[in-house]
C-alpha atoms as a PDB file:
ATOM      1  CA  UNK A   1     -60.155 109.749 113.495  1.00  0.00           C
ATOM      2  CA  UNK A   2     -58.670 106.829 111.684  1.00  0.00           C
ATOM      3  CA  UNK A   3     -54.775 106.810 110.200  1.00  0.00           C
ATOM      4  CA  UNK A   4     -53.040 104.112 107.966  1.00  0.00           C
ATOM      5  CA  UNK A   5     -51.715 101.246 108.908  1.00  0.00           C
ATOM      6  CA  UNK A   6     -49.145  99.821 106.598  1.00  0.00           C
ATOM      7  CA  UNK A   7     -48.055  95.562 106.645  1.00  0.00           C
ATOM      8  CA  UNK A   8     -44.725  96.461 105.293  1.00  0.00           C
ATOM      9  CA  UNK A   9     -42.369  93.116 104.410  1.00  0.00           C
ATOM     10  CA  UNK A  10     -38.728  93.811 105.495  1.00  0.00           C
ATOM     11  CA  UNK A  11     -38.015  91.354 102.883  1.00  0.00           C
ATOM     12  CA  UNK A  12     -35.084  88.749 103.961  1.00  0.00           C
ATOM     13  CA  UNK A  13     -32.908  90.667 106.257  1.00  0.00           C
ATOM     14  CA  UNK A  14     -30.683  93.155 103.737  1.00  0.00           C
ATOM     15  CA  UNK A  15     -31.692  96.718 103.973  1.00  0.00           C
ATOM     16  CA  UNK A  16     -30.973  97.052 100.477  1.00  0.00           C
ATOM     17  CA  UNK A  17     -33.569  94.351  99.209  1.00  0.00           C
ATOM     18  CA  UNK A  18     -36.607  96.449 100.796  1.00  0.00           C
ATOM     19  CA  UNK A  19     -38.888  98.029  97.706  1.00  0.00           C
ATOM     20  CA  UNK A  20     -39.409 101.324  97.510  1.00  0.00           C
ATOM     21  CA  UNK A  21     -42.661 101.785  98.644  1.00  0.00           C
ATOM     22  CA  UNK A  22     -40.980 100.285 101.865  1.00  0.00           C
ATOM     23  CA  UNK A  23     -38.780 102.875 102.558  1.00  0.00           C
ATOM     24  CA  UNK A  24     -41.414 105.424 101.619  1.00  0.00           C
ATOM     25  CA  UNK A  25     -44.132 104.106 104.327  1.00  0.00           C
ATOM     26  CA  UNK A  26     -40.713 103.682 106.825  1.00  0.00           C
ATOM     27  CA  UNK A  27     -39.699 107.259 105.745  1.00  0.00           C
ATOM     28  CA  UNK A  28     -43.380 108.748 106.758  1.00  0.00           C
ATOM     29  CA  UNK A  29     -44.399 106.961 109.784  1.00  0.00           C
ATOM     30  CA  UNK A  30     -45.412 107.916 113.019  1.00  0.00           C
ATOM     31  CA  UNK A  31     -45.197 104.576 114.991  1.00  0.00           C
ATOM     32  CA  UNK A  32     -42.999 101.395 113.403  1.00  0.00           C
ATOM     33  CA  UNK A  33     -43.814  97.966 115.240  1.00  0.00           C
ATOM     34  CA  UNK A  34     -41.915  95.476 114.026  1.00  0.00           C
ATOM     35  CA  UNK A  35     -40.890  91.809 114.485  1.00  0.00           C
ATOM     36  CA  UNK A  36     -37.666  90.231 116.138  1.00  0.00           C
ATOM     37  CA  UNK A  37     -35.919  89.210 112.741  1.00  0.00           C
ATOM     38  CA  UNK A  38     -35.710  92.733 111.522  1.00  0.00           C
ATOM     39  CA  UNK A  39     -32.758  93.831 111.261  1.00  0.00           C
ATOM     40  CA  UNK A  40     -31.374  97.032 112.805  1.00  0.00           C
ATOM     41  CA  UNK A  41     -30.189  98.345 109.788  1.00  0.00           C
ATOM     42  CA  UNK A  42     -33.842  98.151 108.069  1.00  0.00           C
ATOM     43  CA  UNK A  43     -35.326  99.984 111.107  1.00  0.00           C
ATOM     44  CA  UNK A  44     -32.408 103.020 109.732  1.00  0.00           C
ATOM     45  CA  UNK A  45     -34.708 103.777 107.475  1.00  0.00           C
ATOM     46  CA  UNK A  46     -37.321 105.295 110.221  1.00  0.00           C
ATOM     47  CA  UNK A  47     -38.188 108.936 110.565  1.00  0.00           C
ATOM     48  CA  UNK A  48     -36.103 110.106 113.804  1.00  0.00           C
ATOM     49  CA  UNK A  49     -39.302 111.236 115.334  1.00  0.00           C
ATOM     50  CA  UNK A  50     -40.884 107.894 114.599  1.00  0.00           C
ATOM     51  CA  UNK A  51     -41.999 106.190 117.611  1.00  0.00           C
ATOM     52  CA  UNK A  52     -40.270 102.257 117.705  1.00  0.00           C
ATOM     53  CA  UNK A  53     -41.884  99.146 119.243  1.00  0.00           C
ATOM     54  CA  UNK A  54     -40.485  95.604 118.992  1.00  0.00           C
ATOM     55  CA  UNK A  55     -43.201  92.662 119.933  1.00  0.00           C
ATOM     56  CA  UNK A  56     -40.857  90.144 118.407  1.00  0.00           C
ATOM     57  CA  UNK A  57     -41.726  86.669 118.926  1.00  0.00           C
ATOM     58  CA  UNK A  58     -38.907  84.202 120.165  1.00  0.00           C
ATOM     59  CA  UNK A  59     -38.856  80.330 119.667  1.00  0.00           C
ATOM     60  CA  UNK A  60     -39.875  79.162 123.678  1.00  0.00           C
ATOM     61  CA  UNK A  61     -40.800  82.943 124.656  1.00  0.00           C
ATOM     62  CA  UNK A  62     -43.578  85.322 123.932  1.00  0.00           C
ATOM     63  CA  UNK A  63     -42.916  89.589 124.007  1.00  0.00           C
ATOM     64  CA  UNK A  64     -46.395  89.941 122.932  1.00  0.00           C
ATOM     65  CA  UNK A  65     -49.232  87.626 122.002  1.00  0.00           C
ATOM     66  CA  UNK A  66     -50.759  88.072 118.194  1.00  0.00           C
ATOM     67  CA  UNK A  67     -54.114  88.941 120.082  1.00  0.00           C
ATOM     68  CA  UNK A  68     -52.365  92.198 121.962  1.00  0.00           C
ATOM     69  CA  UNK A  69     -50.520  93.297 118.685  1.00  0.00           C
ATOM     70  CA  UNK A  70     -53.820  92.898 116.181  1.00  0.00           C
ATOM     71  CA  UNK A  71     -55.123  95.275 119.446  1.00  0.00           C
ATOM     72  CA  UNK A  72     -52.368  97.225 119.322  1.00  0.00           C
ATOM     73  CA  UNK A  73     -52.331  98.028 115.607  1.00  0.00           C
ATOM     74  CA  UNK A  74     -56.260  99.121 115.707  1.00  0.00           C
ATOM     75  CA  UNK A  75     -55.356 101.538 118.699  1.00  0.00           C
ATOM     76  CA  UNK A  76     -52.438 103.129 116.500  1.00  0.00           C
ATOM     77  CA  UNK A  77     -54.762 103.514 113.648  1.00  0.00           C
ATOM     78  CA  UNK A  78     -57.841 104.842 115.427  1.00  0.00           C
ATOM     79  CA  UNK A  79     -55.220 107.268 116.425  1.00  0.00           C
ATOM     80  CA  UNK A  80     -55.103 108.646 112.829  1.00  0.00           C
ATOM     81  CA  UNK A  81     -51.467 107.142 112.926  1.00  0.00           C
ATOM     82  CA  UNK A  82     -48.921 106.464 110.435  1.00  0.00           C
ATOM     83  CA  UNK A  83     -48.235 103.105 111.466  1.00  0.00           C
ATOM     84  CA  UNK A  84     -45.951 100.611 109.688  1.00  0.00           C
ATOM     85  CA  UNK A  85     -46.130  96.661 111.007  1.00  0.00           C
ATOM     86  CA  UNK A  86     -42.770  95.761 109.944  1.00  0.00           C
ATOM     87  CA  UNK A  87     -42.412  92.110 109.439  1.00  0.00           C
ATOM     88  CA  UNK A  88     -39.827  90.190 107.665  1.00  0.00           C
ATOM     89  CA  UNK A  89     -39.990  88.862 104.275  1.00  0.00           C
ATOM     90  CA  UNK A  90     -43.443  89.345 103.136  1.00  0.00           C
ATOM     91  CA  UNK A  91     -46.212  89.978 105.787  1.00  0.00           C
ATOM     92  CA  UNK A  92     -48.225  87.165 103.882  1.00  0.00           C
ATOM     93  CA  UNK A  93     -46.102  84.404 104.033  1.00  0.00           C
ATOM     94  CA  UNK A  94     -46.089  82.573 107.293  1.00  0.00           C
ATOM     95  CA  UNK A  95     -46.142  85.958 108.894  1.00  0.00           C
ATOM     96  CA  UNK A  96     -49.142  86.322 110.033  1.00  0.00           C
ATOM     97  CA  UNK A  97     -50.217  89.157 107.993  1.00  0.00           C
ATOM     98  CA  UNK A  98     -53.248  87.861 106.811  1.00  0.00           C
ATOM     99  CA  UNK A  99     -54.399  87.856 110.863  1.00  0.00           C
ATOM    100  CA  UNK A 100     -53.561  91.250 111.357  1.00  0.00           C
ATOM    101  CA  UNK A 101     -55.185  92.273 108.030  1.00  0.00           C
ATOM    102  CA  UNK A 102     -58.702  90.633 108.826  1.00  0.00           C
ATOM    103  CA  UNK A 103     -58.469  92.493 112.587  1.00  0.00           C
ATOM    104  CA  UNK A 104     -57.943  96.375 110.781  1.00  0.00           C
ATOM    105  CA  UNK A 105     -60.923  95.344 108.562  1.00  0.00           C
ATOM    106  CA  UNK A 106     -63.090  94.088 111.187  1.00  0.00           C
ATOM    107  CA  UNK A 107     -62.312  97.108 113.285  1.00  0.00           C
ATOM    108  CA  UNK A 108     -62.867  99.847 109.894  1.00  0.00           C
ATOM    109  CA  UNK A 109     -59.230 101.189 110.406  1.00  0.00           C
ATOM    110  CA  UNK A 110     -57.531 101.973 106.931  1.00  0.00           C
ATOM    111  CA  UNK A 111     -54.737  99.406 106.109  1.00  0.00           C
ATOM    112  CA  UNK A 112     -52.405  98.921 102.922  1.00  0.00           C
ATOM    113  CA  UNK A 113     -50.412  95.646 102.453  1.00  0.00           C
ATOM    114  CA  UNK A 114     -46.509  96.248 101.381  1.00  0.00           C
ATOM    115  CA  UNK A 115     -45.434  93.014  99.644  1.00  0.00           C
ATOM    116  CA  UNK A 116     -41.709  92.030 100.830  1.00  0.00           C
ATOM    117  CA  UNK A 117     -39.269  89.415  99.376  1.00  0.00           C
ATOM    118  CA  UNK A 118     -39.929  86.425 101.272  1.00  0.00           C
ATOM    119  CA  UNK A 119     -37.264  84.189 102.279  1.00  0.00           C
ATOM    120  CA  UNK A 120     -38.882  81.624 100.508  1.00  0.00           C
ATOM    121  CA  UNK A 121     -37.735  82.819  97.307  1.00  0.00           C
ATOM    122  CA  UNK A 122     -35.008  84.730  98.575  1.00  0.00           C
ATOM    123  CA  UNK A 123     -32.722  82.353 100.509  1.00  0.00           C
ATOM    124  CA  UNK A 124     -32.343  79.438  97.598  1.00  0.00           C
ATOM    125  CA  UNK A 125     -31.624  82.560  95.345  1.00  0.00           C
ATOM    126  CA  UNK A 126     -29.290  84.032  97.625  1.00  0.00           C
ATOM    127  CA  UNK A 127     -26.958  80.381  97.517  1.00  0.00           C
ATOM    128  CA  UNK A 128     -27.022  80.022  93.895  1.00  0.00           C
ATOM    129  CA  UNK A 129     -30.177  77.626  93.889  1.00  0.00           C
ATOM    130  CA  UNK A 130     -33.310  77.703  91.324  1.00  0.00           C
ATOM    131  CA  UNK A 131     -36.500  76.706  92.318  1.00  0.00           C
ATOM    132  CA  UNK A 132     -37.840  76.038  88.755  1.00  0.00           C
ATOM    133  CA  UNK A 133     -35.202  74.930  85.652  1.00  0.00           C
ATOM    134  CA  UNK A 134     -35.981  73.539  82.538  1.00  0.00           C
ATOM    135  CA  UNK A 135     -36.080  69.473  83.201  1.00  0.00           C
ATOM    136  CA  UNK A 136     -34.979  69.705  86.442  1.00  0.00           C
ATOM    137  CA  UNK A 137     -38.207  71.032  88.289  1.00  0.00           C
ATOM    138  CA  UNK A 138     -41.138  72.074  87.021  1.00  0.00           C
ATOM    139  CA  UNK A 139     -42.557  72.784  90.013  1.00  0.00           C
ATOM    140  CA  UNK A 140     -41.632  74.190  93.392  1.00  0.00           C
ATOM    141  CA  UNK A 141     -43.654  73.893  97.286  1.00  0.00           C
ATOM    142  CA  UNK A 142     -43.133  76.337  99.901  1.00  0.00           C
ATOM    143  CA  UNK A 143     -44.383  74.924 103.751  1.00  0.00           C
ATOM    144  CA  UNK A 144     -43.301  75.845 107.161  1.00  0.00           C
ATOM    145  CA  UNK A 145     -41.378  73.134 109.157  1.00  0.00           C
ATOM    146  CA  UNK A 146     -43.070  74.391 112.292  1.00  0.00           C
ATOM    147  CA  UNK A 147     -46.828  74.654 112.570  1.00  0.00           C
ATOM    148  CA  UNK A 148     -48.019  77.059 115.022  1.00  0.00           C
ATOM    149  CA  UNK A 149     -49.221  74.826 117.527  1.00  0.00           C
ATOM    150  CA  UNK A 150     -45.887  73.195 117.345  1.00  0.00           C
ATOM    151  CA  UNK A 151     -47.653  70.185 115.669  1.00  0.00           C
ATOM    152  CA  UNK A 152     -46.080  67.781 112.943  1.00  0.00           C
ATOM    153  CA  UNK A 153     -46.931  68.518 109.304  1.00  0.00           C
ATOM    154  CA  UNK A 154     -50.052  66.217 107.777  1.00  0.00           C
ATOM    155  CA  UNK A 155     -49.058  62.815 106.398  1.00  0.00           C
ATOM    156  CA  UNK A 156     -51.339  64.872 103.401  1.00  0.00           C
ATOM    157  CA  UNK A 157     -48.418  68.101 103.588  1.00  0.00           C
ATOM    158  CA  UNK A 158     -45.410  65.394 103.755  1.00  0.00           C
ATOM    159  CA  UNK A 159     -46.894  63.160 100.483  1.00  0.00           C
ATOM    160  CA  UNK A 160     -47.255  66.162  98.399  1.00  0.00           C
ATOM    161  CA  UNK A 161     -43.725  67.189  99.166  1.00  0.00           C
ATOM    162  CA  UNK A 162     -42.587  63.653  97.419  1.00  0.00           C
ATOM    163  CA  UNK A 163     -43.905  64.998  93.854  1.00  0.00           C
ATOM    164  CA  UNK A 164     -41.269  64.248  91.630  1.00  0.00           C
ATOM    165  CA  UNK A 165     -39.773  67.057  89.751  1.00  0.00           C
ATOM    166  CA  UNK A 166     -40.402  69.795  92.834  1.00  0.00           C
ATOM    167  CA  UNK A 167     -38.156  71.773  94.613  1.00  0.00           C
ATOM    168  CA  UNK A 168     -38.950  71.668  98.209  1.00  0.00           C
ATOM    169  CA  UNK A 169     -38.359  74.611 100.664  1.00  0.00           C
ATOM    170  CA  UNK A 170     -38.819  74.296 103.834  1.00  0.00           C
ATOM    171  CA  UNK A 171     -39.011  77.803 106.375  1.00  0.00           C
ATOM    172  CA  UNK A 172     -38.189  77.510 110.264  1.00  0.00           C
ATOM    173  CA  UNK A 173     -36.907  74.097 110.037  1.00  0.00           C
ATOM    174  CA  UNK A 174     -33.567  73.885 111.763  1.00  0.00           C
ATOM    175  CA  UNK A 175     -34.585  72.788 115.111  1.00  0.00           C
ATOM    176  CA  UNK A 176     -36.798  69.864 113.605  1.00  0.00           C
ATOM    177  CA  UNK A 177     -34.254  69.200 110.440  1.00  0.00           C
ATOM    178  CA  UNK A 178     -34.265  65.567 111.966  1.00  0.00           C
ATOM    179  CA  UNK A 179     -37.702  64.562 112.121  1.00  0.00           C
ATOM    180  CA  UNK A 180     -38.574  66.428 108.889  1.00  0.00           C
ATOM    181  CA  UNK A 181     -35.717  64.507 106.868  1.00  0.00           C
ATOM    182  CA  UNK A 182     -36.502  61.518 108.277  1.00  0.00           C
ATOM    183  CA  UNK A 183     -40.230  61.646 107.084  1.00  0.00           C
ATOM    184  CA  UNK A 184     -39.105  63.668 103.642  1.00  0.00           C
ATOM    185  CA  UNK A 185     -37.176  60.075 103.021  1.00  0.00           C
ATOM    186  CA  UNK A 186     -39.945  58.436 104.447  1.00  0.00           C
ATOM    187  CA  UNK A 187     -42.073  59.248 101.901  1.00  0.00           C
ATOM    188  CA  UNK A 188     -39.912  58.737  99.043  1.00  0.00           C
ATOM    189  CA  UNK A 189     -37.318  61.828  98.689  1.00  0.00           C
ATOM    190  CA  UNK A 190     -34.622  59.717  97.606  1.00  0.00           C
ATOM    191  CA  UNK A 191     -31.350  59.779 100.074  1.00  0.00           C
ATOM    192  CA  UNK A 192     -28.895  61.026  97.409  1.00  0.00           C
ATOM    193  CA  UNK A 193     -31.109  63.819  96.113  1.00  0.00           C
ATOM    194  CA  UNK A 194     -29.635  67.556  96.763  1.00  0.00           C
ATOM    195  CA  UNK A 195     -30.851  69.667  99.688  1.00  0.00           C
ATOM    196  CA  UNK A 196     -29.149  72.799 101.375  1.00  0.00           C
ATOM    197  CA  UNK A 197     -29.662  74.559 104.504  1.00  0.00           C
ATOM    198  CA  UNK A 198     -29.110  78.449 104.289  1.00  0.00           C
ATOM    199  CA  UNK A 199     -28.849  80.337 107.229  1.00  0.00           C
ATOM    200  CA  UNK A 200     -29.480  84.301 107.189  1.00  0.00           C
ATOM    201  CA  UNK A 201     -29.811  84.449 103.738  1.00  0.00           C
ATOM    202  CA  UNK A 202     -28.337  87.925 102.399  1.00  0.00           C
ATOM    203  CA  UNK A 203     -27.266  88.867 105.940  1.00  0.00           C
ATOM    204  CA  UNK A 204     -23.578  89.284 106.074  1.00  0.00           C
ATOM    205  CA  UNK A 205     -23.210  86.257 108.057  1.00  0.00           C
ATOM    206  CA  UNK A 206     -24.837  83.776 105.450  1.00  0.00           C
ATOM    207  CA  UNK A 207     -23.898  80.595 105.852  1.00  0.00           C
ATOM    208  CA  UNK A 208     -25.109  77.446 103.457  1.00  0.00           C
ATOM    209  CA  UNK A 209     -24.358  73.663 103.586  1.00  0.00           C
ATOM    210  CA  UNK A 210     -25.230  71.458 100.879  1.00  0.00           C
ATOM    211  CA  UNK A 211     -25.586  67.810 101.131  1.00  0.00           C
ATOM    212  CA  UNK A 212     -26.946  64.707  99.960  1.00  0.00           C
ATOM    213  CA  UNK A 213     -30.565  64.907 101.891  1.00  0.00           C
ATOM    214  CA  UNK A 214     -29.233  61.532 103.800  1.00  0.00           C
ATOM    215  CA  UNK A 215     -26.554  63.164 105.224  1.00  0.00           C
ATOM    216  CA  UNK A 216     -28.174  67.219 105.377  1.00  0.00           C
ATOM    217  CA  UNK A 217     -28.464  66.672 108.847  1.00  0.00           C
ATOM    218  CA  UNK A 218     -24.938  66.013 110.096  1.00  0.00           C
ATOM    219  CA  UNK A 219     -23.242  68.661 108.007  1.00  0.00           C
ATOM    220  CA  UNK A 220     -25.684  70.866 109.082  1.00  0.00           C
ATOM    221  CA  UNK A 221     -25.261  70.052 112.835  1.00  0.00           C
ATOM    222  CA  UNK A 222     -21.052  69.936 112.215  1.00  0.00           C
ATOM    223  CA  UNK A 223     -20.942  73.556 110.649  1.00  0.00           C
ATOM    224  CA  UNK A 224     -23.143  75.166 113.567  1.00  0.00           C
ATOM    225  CA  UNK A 225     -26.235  76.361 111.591  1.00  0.00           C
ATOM    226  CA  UNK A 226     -29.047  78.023 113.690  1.00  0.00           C
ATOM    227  CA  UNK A 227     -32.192  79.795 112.690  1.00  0.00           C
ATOM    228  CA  UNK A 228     -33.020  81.412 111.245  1.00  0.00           C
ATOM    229  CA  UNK A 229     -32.148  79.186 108.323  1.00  0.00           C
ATOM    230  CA  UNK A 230     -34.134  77.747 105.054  1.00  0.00           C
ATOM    231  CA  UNK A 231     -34.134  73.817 103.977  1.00  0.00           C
ATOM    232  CA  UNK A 232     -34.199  73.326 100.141  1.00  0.00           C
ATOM    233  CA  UNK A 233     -34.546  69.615  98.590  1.00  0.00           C
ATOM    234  CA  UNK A 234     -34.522  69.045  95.286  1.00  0.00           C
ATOM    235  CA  UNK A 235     -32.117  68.047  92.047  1.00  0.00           C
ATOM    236  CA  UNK A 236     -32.019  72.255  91.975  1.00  0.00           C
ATOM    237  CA  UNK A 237     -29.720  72.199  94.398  1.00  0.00           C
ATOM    238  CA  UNK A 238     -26.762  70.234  92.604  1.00  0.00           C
ATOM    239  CA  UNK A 239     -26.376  73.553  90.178  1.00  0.00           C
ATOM    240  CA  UNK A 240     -25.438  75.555  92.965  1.00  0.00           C
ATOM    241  CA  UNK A 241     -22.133  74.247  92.900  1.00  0.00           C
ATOM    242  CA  UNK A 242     -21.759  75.444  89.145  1.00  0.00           C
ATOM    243  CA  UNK A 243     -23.767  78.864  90.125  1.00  0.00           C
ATOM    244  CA  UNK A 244     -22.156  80.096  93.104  1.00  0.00           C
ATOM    245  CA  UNK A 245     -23.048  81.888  95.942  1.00  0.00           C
ATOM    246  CA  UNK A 246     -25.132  84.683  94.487  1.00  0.00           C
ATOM    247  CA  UNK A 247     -25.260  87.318  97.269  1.00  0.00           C
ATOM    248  CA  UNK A 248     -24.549  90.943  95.809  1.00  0.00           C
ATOM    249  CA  UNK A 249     -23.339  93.921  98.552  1.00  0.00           C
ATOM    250  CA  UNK A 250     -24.900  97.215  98.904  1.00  0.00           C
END
């Protein structure tokens, strides 16, 4: 007997910004596993009889392994489950989705993919910041600032970021904000341009420092941010000061 197993994103951390189809899967479930940067509130959405796991990830500390929770997900579903993989922001963007995707498919359990508002999008958004704007940037790159082996971006990744005319933004980057300034300037982001570092974008504890990109990493460091927080660069980032803050309540 085989159930569903839903890759629902949780979107950026407000309940309010899940979709509908979302709450719906959330709603109907059986069994929600979900990741460490889900919010509590989200997780209100659950059916009361809904059975909750957490095997969130922690920078320096492991609940469980991506190997147990792809074998954890086909044991749900072979259950004839409703299952719902909560993840946040969308389960295809540096989430690890795509992993978890390939394992239901090799193992012929039934799987949907719920796209989420990624942080990506939503945390320059969230502090007033466009990615694209008519001569500005015509462009915009999305990267991680950690790779999963804990390696350094390519010299490739880090050129491509100096197109001129792109936004950059950067996702778990505060702990390396140093080293990945340093080569941003390196090769060729100009020390005046704009960047911003948003921290829990659309949580009610959003936080976001803007700075020249040779001085990001001091004003950062002096105003206390901590992941999980967002790095934009790009001449985007001056109009924030003109936009505003952009976060709406419930």
């Amino acid at each position: 007997m085989t159930g569903l197993v839903s890759l629902v994103g949780a979107g950026p951390g407000a309940p309010d910004l899940l979709t509908l189809r979302a709450v719906r899967r959330l709603e109907a479930a059986d069994v929600v596993v979900f990741d460490r940067l889900v919010r509590p509130a989200v997780l209100d959405y659950t059916a009361r009889h809904a059975k909750r796991i957490s095997v969130g990830k922690a920078p320096g500390g492991v609940v469980c392994t991506q190997a147990e929770i792809n074998a954890l997900l086909v044991r749900l579903g072979r259950k004839g489950l409703r299952v719902v993989r909560l993840k946040g922001g969308d389960p295809f963007i540096f989430g690890r989705g795509g992993e978890e995707a390939l394992a239901l498919a090799r193992a012929r359990v039934a799987y949907e993919i719920v796209p989420g508002v990624s942080a990506a999008l939503a945390a320059p958004a969230a502090a007033g910041i466009p990615l694209t704007q008519r001569g500005l940037a015509h462009a915009f790159m999305v990267s991680t600032g950690t790779c999963a082996d804990g390696s350094d971006l390519s010299e490739s990744d880090m050129r491509a970021m100096a197109t001129p005319g792109t936004t950059i933004v950067l996702l778990m980057a505060v702990h390396r904000l140093e080293e990945l300034v340093a080569s941003l300037r390196r090769h060729g982001r100009p020390a005046g341009e704009g960047a911003a570092v948003v921290q829990h974008a659309t949580w009610p504890t959003q936080a976001v420092v803007t700075a020249p990109l040779g001085e990001i990493v001091g004003r950062a460091r002096s105003a206390g941010i901590t992941a999980p927080a967002v790095l934009v660069v790009g001449p985007t980032v001056a109009l924030a000061a003109e936009i505003g803050v952009t976060v709406a309540g419930p």
